[in-house]
Protein backbone atom coordinates (compact mmCIF):
# COMPACT_ATOMS: atom_id res chain seq x y z
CA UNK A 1 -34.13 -9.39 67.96
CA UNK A 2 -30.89 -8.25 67.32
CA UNK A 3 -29.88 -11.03 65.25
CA UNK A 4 -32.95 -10.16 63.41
CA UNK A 5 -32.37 -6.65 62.72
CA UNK A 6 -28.87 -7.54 61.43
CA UNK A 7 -29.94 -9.78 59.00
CA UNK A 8 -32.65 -6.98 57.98
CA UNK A 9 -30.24 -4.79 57.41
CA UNK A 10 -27.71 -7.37 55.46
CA UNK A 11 -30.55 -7.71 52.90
CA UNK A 12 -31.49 -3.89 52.93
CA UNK A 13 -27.42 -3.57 51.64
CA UNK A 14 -27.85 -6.73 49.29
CA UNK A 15 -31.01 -5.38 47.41
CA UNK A 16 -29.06 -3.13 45.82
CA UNK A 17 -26.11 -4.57 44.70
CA UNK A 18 -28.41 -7.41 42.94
CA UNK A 19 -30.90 -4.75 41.61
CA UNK A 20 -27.25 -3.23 40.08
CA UNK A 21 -25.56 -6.39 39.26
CA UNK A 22 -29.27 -7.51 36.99
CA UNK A 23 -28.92 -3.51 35.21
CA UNK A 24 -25.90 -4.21 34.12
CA UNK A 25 -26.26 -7.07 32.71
CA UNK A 26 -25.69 -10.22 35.07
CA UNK A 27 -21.99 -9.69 35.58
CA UNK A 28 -21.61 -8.47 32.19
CA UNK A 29 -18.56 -6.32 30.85
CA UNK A 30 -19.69 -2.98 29.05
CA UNK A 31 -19.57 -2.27 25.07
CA UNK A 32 -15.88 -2.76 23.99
CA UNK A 33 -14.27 0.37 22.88
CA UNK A 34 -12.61 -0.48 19.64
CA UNK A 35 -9.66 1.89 17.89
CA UNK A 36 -9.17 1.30 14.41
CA UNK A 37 -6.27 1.77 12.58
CA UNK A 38 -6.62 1.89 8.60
CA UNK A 39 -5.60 3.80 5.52
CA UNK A 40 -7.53 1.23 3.10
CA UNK A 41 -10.33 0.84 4.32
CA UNK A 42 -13.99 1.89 3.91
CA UNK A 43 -14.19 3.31 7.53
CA UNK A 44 -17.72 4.84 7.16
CA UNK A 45 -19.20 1.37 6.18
CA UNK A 46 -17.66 -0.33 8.72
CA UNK A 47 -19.01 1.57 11.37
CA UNK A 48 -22.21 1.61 9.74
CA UNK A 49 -22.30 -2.04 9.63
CA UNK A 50 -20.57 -3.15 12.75
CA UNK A 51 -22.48 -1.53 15.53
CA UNK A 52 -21.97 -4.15 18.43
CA UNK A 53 -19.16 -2.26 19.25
CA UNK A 54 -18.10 1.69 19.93
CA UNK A 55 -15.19 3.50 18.14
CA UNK A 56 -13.01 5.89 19.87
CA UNK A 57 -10.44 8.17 18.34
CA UNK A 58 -7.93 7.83 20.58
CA UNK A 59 -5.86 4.65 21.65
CA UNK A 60 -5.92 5.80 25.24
CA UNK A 61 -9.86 5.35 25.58
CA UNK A 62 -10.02 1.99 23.24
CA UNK A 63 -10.21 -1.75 25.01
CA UNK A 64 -9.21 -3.37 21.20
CA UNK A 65 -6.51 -2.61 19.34
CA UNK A 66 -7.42 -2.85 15.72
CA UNK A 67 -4.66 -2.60 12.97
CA UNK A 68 -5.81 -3.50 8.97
CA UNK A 69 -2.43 -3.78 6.36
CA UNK A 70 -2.70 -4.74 3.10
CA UNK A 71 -0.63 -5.75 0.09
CA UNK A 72 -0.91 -7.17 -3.44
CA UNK A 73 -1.48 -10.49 -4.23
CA UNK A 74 -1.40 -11.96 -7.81
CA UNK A 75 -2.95 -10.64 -10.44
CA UNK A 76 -3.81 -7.39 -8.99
CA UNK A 77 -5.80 -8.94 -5.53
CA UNK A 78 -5.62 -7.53 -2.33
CA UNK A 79 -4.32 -9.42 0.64
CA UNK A 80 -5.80 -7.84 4.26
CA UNK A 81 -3.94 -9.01 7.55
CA UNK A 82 -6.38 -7.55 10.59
CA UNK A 83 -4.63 -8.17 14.30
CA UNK A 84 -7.31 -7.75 16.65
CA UNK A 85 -5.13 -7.15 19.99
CA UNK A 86 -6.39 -6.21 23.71
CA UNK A 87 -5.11 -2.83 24.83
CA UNK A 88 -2.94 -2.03 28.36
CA UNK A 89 -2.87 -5.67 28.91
CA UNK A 90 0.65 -7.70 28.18
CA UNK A 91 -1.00 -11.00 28.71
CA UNK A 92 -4.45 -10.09 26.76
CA UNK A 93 -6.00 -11.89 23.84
CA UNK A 94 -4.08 -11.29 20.23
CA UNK A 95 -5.75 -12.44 17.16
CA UNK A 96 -4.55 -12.46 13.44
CA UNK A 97 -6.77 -12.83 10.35
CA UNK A 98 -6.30 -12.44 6.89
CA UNK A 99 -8.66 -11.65 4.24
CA UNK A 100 -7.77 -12.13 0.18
CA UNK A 101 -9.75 -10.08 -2.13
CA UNK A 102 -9.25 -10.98 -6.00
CA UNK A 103 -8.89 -8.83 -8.45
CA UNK A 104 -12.41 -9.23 -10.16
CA UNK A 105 -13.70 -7.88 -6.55
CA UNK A 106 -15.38 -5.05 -7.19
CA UNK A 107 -15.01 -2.39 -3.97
CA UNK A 108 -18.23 -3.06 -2.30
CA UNK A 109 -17.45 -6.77 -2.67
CA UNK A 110 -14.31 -6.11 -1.11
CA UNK A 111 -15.66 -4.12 1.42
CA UNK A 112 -18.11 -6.59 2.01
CA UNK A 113 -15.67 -9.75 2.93
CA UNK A 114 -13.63 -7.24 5.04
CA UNK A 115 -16.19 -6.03 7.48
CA UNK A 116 -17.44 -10.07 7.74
CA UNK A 117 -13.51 -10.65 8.99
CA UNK A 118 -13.81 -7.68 10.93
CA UNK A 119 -17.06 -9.24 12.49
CA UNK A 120 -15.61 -12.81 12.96
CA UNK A 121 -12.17 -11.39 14.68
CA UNK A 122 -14.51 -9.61 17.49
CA UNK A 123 -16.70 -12.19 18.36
CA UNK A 124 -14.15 -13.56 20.78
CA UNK A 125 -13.64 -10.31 22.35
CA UNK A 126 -17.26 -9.55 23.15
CA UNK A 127 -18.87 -12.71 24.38
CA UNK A 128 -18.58 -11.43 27.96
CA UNK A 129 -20.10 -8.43 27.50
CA UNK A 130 -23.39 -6.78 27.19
CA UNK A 131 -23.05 -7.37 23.29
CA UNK A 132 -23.40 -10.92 23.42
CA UNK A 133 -27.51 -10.47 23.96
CA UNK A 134 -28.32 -8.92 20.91
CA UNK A 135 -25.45 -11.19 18.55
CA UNK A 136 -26.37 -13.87 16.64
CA UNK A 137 -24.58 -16.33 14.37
CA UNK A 138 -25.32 -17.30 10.80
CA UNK A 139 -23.67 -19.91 8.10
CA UNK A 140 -24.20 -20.73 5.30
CA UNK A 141 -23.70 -24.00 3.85
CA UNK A 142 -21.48 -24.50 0.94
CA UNK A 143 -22.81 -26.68 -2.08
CA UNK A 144 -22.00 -29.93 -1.53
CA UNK A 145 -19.48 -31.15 -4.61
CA UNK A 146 -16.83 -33.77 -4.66
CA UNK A 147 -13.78 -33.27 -2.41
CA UNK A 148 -10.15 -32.62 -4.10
CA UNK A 149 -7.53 -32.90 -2.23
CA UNK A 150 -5.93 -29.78 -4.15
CA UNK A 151 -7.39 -26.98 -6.18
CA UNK A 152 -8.04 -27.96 -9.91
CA UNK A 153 -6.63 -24.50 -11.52
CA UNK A 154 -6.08 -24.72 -15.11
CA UNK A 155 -4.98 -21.45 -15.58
CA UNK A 156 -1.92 -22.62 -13.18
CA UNK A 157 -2.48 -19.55 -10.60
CA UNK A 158 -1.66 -17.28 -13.99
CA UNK A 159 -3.60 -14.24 -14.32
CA UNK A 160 -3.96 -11.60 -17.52
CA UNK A 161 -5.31 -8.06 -17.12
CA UNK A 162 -5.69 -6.35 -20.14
CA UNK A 163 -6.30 -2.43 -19.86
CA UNK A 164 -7.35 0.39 -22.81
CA UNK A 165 -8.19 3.96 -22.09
CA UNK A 166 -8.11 6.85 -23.99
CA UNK A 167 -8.44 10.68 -23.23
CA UNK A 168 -8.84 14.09 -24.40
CA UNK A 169 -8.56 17.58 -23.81
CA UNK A 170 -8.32 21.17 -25.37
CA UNK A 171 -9.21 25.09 -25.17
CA UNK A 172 -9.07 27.53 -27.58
CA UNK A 173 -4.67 27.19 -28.50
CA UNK A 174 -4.50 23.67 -27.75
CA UNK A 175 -5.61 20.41 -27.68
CA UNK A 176 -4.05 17.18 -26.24
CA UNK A 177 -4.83 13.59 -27.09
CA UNK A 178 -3.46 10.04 -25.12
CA UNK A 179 -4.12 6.68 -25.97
CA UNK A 180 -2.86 4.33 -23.52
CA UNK A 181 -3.09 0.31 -23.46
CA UNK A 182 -1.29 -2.65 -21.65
CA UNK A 183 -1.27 -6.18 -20.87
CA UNK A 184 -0.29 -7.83 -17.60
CA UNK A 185 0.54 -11.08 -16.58
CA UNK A 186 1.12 -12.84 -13.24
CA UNK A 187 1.46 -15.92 -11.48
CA UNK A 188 1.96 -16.00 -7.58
CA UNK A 189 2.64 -19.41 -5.66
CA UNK A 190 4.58 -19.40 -2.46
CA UNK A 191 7.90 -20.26 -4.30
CA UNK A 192 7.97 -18.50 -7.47
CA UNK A 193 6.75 -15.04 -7.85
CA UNK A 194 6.49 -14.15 -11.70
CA UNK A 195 5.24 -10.90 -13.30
CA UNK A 196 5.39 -9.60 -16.92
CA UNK A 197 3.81 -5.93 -18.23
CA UNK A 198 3.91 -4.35 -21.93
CA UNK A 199 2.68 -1.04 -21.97
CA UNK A 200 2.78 2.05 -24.29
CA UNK A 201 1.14 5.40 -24.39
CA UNK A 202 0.55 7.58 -27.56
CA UNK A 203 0.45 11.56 -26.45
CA UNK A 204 0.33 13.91 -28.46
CA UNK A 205 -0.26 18.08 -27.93
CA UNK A 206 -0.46 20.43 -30.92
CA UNK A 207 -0.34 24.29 -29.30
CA UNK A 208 -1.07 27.28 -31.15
CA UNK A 209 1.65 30.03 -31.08
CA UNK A 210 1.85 33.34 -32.59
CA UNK A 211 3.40 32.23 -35.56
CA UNK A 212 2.94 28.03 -35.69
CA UNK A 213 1.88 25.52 -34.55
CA UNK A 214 3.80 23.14 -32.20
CA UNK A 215 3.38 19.37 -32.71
CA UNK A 216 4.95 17.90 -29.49
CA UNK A 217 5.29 13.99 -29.48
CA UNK A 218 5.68 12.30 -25.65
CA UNK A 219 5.03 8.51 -27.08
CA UNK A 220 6.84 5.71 -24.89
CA UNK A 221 6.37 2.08 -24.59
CA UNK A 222 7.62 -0.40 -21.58
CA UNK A 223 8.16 -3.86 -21.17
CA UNK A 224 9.10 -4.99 -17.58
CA UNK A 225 9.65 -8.87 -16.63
CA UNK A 226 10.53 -10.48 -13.40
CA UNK A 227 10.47 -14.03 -12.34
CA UNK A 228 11.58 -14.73 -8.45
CA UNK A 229 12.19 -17.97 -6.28
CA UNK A 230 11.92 -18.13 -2.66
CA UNK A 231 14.84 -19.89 -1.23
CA UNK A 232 14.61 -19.84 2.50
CA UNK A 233 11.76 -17.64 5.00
CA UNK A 234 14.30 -14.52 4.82
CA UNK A 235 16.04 -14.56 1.34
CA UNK A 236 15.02 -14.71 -3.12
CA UNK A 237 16.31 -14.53 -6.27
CA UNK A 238 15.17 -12.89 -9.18
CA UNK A 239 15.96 -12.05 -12.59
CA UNK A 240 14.36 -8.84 -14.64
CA UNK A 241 14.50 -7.63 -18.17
CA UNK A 242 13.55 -4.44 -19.24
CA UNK A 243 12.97 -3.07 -23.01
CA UNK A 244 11.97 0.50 -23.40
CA UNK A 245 11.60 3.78 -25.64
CA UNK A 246 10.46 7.63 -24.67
CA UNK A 247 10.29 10.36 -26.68
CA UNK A 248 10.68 12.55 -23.77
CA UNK A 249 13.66 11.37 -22.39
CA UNK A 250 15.45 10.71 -26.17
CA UNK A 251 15.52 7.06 -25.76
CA UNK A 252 15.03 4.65 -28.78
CA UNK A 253 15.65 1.65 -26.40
CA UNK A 254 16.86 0.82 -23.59
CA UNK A 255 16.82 -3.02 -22.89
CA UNK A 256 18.15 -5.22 -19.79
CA UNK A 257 18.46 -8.38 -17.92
CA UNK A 258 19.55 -8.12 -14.28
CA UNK A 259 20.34 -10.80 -11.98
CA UNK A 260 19.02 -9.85 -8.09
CA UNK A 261 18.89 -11.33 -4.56
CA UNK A 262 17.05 -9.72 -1.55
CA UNK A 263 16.84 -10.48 2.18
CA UNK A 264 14.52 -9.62 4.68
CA UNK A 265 15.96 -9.73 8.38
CA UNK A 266 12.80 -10.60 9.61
CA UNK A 267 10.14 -13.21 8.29
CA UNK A 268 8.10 -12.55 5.19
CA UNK A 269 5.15 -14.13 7.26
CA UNK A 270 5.66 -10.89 9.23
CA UNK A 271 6.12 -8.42 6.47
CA UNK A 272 2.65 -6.55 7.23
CA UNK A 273 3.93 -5.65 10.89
CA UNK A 274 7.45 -5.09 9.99
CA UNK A 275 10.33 -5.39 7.27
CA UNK A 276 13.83 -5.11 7.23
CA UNK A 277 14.85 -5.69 2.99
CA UNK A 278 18.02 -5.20 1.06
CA UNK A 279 18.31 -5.85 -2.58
CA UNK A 280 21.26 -5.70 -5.00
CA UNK A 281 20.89 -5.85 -8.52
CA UNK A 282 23.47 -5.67 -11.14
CA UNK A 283 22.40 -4.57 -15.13
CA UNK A 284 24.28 -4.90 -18.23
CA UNK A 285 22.14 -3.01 -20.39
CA UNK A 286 21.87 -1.47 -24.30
CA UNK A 287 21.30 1.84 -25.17
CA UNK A 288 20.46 4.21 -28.16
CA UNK A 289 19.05 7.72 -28.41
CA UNK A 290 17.32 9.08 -31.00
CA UNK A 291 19.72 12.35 -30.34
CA UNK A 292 23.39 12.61 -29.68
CA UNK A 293 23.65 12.85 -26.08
CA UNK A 294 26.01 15.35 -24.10
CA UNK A 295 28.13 12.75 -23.46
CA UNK A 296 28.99 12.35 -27.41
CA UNK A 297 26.97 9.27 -27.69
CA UNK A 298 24.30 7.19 -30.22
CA UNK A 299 24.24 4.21 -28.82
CA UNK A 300 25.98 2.45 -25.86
CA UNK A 301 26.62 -1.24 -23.60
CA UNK A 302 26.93 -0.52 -20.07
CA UNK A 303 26.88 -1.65 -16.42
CA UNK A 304 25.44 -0.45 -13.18
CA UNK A 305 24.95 -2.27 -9.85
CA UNK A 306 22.29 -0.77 -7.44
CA UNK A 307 21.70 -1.53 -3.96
CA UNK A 308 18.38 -0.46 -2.19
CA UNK A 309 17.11 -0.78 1.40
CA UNK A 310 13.89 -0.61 3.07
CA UNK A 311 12.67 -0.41 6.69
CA UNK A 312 9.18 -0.46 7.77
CA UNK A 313 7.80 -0.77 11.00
CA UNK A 314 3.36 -0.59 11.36
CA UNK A 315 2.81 -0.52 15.35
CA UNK A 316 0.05 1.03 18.01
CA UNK A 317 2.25 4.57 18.04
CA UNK A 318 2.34 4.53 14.37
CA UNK A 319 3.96 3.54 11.46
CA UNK A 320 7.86 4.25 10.05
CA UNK A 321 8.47 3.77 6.50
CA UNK A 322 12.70 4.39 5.21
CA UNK A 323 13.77 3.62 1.91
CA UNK A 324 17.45 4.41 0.52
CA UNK A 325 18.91 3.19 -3.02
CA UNK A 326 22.02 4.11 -4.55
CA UNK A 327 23.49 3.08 -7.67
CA UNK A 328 26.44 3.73 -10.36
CA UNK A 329 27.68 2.93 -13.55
CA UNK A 330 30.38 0.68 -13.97
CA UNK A 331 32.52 2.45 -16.84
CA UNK A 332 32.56 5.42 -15.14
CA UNK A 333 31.17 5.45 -10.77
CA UNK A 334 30.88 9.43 -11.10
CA UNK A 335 28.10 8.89 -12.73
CA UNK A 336 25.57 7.70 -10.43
CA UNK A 337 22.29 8.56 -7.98
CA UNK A 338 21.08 7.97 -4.87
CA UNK A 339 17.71 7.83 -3.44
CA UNK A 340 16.04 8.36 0.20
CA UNK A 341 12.38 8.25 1.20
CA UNK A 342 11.64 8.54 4.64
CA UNK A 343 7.89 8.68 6.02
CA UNK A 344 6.92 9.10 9.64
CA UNK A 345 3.40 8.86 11.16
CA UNK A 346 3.69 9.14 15.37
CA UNK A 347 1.47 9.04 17.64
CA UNK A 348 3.22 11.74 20.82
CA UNK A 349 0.32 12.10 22.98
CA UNK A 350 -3.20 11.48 23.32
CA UNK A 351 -4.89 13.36 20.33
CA UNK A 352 -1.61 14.55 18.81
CA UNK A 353 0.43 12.98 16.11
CA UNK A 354 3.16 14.30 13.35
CA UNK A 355 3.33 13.28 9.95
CA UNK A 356 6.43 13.79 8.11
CA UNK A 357 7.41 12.40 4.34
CA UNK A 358 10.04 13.17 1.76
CA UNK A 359 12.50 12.64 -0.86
CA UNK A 360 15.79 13.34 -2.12
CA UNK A 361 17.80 12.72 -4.77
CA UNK A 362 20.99 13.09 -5.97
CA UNK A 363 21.12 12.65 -9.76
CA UNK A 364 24.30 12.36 -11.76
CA UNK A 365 23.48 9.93 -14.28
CA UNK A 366 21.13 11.58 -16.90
CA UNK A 367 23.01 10.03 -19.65
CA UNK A 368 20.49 10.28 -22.14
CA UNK A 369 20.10 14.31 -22.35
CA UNK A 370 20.67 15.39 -25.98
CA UNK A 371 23.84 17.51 -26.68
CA UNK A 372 22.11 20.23 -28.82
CA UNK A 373 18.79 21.05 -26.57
CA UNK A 374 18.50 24.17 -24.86
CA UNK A 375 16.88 23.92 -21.73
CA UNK A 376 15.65 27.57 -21.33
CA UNK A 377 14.02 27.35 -24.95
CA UNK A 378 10.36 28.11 -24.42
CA UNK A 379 9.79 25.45 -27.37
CA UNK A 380 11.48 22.59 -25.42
CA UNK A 381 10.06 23.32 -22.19
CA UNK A 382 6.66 23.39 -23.70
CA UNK A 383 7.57 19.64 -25.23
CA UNK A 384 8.78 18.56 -21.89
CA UNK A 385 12.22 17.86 -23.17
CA UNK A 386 14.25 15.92 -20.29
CA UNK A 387 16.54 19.07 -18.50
CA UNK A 388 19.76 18.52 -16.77
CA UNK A 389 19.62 19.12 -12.66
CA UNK A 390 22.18 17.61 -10.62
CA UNK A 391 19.13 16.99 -7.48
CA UNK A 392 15.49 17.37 -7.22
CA UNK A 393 13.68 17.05 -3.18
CA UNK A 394 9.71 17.15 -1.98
CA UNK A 395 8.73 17.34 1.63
CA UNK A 396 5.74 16.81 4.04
CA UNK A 397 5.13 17.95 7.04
CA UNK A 398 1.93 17.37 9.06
CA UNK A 399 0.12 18.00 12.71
CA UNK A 400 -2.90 16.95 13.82
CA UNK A 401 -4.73 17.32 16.80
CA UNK A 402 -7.98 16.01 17.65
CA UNK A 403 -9.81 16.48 20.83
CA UNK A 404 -14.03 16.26 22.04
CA UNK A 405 -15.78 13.34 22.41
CA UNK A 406 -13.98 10.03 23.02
CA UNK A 407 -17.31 8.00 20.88
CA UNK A 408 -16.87 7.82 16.68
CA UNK A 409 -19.95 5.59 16.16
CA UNK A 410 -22.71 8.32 14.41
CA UNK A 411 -22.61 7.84 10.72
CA UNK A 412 -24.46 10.59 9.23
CA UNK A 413 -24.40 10.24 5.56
CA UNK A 414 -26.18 13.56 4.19
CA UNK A 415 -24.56 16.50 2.48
């Protein structure tokens, strides 16, 4: 009897577990909490269209890591690089996939191909839990065509863009017209890295003063060539040309070609998680001004050399982006600038993170500013006649702090 009883009781205690253990799914992990972290994506679509999975705002609350970089490919493309990573677990599961969007996408097609990555890169992180009833898998079979063993391009991975706009505007004193157009071209391997651009604006503004009429004239034009070869995982070389004019600025042209070199400290197959570059460049260039400049000059052959630096680190607690240049000219190293952009986005504490971003310069080398301009003259500041400052700064500061419900899934799209 008493053995009985006992084993009455044993399966009394048993019924539920197994009653529990078939509610939850045979054994089954829950719905993956997913955190995800990007500034070019289409966030709302994604969690429209990937609902197998629930998005948290915090890191704290997420199981999946999700960080999304881009970058430009050639001919204007986008190149995505999604790490799918498991959270509060040095041993867990750490994906990488990348996703190349060409220029002709249009954004939903971009869109589109990102969220299928974004699907693909989760399957493996869901098949043990209570997801994996409801997914399914689909292909689709390419056309079947004769195999290559490489691409047949013949546009040799060059690409053209061609752009033309045109705008106006006015009131009752003024009006302002712009026509702008340019032609780009590109071609990216994984040794040579070549891009040219021509491009030229006309703008003109005609305001309506007491006594006149003002006819200000702000046309420029730009060329800007580089060609650069990869010659090791860390380090290229490049060589630019520049020709230029701007009304503005009183410069008839300006033209250049500089020899460069930059190295990256850490491997350009991990420059979307972090980057460590320093470039030197040194310019022998030709100038003339449609105005005698302060410094007594028409025209003039000089030489600068510019060094620049830039550190960027995109992790879980955020993302820190530094940039310093400096450079001088040759004849004469008083006259020089120097440049620093830092940006900070940092995650402190659960819900709370501080955004800060600015720039300074130091500007000594505005060699171009005509002799006989008066800065203060209402005429010149209405044609937006270059004005002599020895610095110029911006800065950002941000704080945000988010709190409520953990859950981000409910896409509501009216008003």
């Amino acid at each position: 009897m008493i053995r009985s009883a006992a084993g009455f009781l044993f399966l009394l205690l048993l019924l539920p577990a197994q009653y529990l253990y078939a509610q939850t799914g045979s054994g089954l992990d829950p719905i993956p909490n997913v955190y995800l972290d990007c500034n070019a994506c289409d966030v709302t679509y994604i969690r429209t269209n990937i609902t197998f999975v629930n998005y948290v705002r915090d890191q704290e609350d997420a199981s999946i890591y999700l960080n999304i970089t881009d970058q430009r490919t050639g001919g204007g493309g986008r190149e995505f690089t999604l790490i799918f990573s498991e959270i509060d677990n040095p041993d867990g599961r750490v994906d990488t996939l990348r996703y190349s969007s060409p220029s002709s996408d249009t954004n939903d097609e971009r869109r589109i191909g990102l969220s299928r990555h974004i699907k693909i890169g989760l399957i493996p992180f869901v098949t043990q839990t209570v997801a994996v009833r409801n997914l399914d898998i689909f292909y689709e079979a390419p056309e079947v065509t004769e195999e290559k063993g490489e691409i047949d391009d013949p546009w040799d991975n060059w690409i053209f863009d061609i752009n033309l706009r045109s705008n106006m505007s006015g009131e009752a004193s003024e009006f302002n017209f712009g026509l702008f157009s340019g032609l780009e071209a590109e071609r990216t391997t994984h040794i040579w890295k070549i891009r040219a651009r021509v491009r030229g604006e006309i703008r003109r503004r005609n305001v309506e003063l007491t006594d006149r009429t003002l006819n200000v004239n702000r046309d420029w034009g730009d060329y800007w060539g580089m060609a650069g070869y990869s010659i090791s995982d860390h380090a290229t070389i490049a060589l630019f040309s520049r020709a230029r004019f701007s009304k503005t600025n009183n410069i008839a042209l300006e033209s250049y070609i500089a020899p460069a070199i930059e190295y990256n400290f850490f491997p350009y197959d991990e420059f979307q998680q972090r980057r460590f570059v320093v470039q030197y460049q040194i310019a022998p260039s030709y100038r003339r001004y449609f105005n005698t400049t302060i410094f007594l000059k028409d025209s003039e052959l000089i030489m600068n050399q510019e060094i620049s630096t830039r550190l960027r680190y995109d992790q879980r607690w955020g993302r820190i982006d530094v940039r310093m240049s400096g450079m001088h000219y040759f004849h004469d190293t008083s006259i020089n600038n120097f440049e620093i952009n830092p940006s900070f986005n940092i995650r402190i504490i659960r819900g709370l993170s501080v955004s800060l971003s600015g720039r300074y310069r130091i500007i000594n080398d505005q060699l171009s500013l005509e002799a006989q301009i008066d800065p203060s003259d209402p005429d010149n500041i209405i044609r937006g006649t270059q004005r002599p400052t020895s610095y110029d700064y911006s800065v950002s500061f941000g704080l945000s702090y988010t709190f409520g419900s953990i859950y981000n899934n409910i896409v509501n799209p009216r008003f």
